[in-house]
N, C-alpha and C. Protein backbone atom coordinates (compact mmCIF):
# COMPACT_ATOMS: atom_id res chain seq x y z
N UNK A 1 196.25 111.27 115.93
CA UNK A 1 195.59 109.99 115.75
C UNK A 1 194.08 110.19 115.84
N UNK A 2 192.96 109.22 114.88
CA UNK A 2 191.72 109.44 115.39
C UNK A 2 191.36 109.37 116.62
N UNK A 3 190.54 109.99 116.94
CA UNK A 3 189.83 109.57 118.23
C UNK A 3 189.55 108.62 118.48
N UNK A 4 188.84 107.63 117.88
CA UNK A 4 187.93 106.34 117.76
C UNK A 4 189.49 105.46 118.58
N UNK A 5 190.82 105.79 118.21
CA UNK A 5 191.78 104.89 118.36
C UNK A 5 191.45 105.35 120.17
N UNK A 6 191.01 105.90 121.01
CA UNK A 6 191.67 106.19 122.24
C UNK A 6 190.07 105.61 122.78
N UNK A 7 189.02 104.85 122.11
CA UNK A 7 187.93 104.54 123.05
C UNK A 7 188.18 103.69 123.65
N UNK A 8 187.06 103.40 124.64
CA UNK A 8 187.57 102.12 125.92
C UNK A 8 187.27 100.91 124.55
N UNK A 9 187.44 99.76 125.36
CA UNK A 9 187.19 98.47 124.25
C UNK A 9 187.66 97.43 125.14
N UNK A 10 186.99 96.46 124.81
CA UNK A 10 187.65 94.79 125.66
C UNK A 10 189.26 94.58 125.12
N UNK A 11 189.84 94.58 126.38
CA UNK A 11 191.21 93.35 126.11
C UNK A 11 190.77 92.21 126.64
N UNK A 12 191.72 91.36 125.22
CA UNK A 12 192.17 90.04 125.98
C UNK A 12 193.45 89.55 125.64
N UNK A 13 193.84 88.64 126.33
CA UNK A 13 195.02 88.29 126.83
C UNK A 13 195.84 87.09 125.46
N UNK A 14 196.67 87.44 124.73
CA UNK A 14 197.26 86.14 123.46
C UNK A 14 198.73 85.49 124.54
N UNK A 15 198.72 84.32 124.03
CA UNK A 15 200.10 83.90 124.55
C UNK A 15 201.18 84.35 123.48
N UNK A 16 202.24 84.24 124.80
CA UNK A 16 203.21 84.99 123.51
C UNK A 16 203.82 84.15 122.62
N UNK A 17 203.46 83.46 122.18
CA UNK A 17 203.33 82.43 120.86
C UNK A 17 203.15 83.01 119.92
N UNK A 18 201.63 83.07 120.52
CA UNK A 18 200.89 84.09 119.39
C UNK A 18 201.55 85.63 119.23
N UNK A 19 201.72 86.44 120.13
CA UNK A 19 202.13 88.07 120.05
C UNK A 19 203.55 87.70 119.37
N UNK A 20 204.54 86.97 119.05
CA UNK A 20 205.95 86.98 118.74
C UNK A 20 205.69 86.69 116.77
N UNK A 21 204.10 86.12 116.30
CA UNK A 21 204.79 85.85 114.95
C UNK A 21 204.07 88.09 114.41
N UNK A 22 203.92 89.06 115.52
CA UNK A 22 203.64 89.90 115.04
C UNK A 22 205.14 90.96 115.41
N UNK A 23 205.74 90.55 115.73
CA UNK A 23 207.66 91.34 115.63
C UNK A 23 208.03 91.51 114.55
N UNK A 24 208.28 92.84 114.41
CA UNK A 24 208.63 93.36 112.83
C UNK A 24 208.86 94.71 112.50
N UNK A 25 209.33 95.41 111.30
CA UNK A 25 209.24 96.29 110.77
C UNK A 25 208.03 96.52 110.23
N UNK A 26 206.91 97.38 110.38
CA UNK A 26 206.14 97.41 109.36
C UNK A 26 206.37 99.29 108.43
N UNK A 27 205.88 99.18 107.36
CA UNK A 27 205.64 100.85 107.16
C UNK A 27 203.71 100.72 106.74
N UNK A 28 203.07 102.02 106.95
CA UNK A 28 202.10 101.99 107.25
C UNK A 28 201.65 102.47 105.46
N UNK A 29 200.73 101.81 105.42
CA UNK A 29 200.03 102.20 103.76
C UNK A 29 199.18 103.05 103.60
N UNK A 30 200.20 103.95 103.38
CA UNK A 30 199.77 106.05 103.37
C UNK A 30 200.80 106.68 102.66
N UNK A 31 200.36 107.63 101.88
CA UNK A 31 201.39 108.34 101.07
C UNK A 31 202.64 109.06 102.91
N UNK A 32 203.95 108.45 101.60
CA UNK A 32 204.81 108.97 102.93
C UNK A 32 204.77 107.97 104.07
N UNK A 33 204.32 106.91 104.09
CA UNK A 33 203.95 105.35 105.02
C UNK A 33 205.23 105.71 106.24
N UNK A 34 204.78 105.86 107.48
CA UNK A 34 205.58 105.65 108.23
C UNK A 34 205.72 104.26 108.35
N UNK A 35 207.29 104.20 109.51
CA UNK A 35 207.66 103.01 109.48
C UNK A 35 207.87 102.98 110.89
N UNK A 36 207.46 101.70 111.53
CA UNK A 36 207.53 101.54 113.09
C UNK A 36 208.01 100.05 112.95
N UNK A 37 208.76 99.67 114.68
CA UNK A 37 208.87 98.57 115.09
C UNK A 37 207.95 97.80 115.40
N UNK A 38 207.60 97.09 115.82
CA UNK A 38 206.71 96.18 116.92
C UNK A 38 208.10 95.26 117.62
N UNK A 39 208.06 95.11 118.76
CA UNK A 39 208.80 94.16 119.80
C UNK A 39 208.11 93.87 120.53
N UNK A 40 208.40 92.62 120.98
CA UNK A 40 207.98 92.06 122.58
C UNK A 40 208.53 92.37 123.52
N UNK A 41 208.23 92.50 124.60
CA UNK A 41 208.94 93.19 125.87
C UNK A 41 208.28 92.23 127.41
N UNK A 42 208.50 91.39 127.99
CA UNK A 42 207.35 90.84 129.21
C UNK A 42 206.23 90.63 128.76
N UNK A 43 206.05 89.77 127.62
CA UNK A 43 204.97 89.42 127.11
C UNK A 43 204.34 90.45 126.73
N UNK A 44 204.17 91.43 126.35
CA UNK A 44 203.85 92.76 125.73
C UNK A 44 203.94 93.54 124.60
N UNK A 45 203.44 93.85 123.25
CA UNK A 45 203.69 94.02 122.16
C UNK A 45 203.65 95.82 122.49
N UNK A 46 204.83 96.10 121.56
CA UNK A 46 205.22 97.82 121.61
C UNK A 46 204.86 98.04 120.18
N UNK A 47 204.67 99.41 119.90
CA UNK A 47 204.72 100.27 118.72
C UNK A 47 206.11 100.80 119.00
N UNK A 48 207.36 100.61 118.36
CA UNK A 48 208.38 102.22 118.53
C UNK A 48 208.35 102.73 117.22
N UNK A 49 208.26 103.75 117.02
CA UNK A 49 208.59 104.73 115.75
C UNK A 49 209.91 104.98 115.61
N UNK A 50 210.03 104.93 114.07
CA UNK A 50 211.47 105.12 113.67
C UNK A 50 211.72 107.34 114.00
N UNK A 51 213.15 107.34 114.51
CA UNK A 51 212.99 108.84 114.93
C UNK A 51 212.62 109.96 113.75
N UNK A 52 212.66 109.65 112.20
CA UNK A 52 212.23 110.52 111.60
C UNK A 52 210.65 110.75 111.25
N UNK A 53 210.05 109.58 111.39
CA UNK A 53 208.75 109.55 111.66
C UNK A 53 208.07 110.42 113.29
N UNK A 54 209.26 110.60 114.35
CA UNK A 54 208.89 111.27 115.54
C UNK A 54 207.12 110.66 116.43
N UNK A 55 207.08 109.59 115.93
CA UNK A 55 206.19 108.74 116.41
C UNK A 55 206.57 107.99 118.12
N UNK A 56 206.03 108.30 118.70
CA UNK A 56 206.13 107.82 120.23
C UNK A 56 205.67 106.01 120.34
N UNK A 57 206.70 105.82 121.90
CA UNK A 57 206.48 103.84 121.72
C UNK A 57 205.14 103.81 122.55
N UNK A 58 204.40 103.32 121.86
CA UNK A 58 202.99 102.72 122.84
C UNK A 58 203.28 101.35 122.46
N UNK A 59 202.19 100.97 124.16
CA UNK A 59 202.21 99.74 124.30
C UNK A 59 200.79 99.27 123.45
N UNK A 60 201.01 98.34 122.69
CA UNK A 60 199.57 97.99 122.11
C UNK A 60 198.88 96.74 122.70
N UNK A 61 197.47 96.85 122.99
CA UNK A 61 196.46 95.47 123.62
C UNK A 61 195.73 95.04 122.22
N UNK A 62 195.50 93.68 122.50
CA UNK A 62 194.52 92.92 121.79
C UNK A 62 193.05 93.05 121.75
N UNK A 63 192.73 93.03 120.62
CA UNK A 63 191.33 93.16 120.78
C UNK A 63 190.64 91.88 120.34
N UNK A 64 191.68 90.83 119.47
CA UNK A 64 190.96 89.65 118.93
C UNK A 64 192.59 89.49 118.77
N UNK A 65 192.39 88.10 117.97
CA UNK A 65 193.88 87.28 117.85
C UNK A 65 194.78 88.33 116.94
N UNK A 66 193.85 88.99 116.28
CA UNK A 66 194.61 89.57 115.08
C UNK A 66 194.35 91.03 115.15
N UNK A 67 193.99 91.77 115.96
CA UNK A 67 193.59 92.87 116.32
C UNK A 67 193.79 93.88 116.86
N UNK A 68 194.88 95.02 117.25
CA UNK A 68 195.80 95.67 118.40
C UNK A 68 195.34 97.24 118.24
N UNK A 69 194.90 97.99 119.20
CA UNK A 69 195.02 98.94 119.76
C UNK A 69 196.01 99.51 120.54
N UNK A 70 196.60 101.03 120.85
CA UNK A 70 197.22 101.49 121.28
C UNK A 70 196.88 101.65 122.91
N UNK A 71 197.72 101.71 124.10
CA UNK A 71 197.21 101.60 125.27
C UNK A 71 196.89 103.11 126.03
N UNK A 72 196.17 103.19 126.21
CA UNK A 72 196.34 104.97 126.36
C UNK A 72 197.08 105.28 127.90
């Protein structure tokens, strides 16, 4: 992953109103696009990777309403 993804940065806090319309399959737009989950978990949005992608579950924070970083 870039670096830039692991700098410090402000969280803030969405209700999970808001974090639930982002639950989904996505695949990522890249030759070969992996494909990950997003779930909610205790008010908490996850990354899981599908196992052939071998992508690990991070927890992701907000950076704006529409905005998510990985949690290091």
């Amino acid at each position: 992953m870039p670096d830039e993804l692991w700098l410090p940065r402000p969280e803030i806090h969405l209700a999970p109103k808001l974090l639930r319309q982002y639950i989904g399959c996505y695949v990522a737009d890249q030759p070969g696009g992996y494909e990950m989950d997003i779930v909610l978990r205790d008010g908490q949005l996850y990354s899981l990777g599908h196992h052939k992608d071998q992508l690990p579950e991070l927890a992701l924070l907000a950076s704006s309403a529409d905005r998510f970083f990985p949690q290091k």
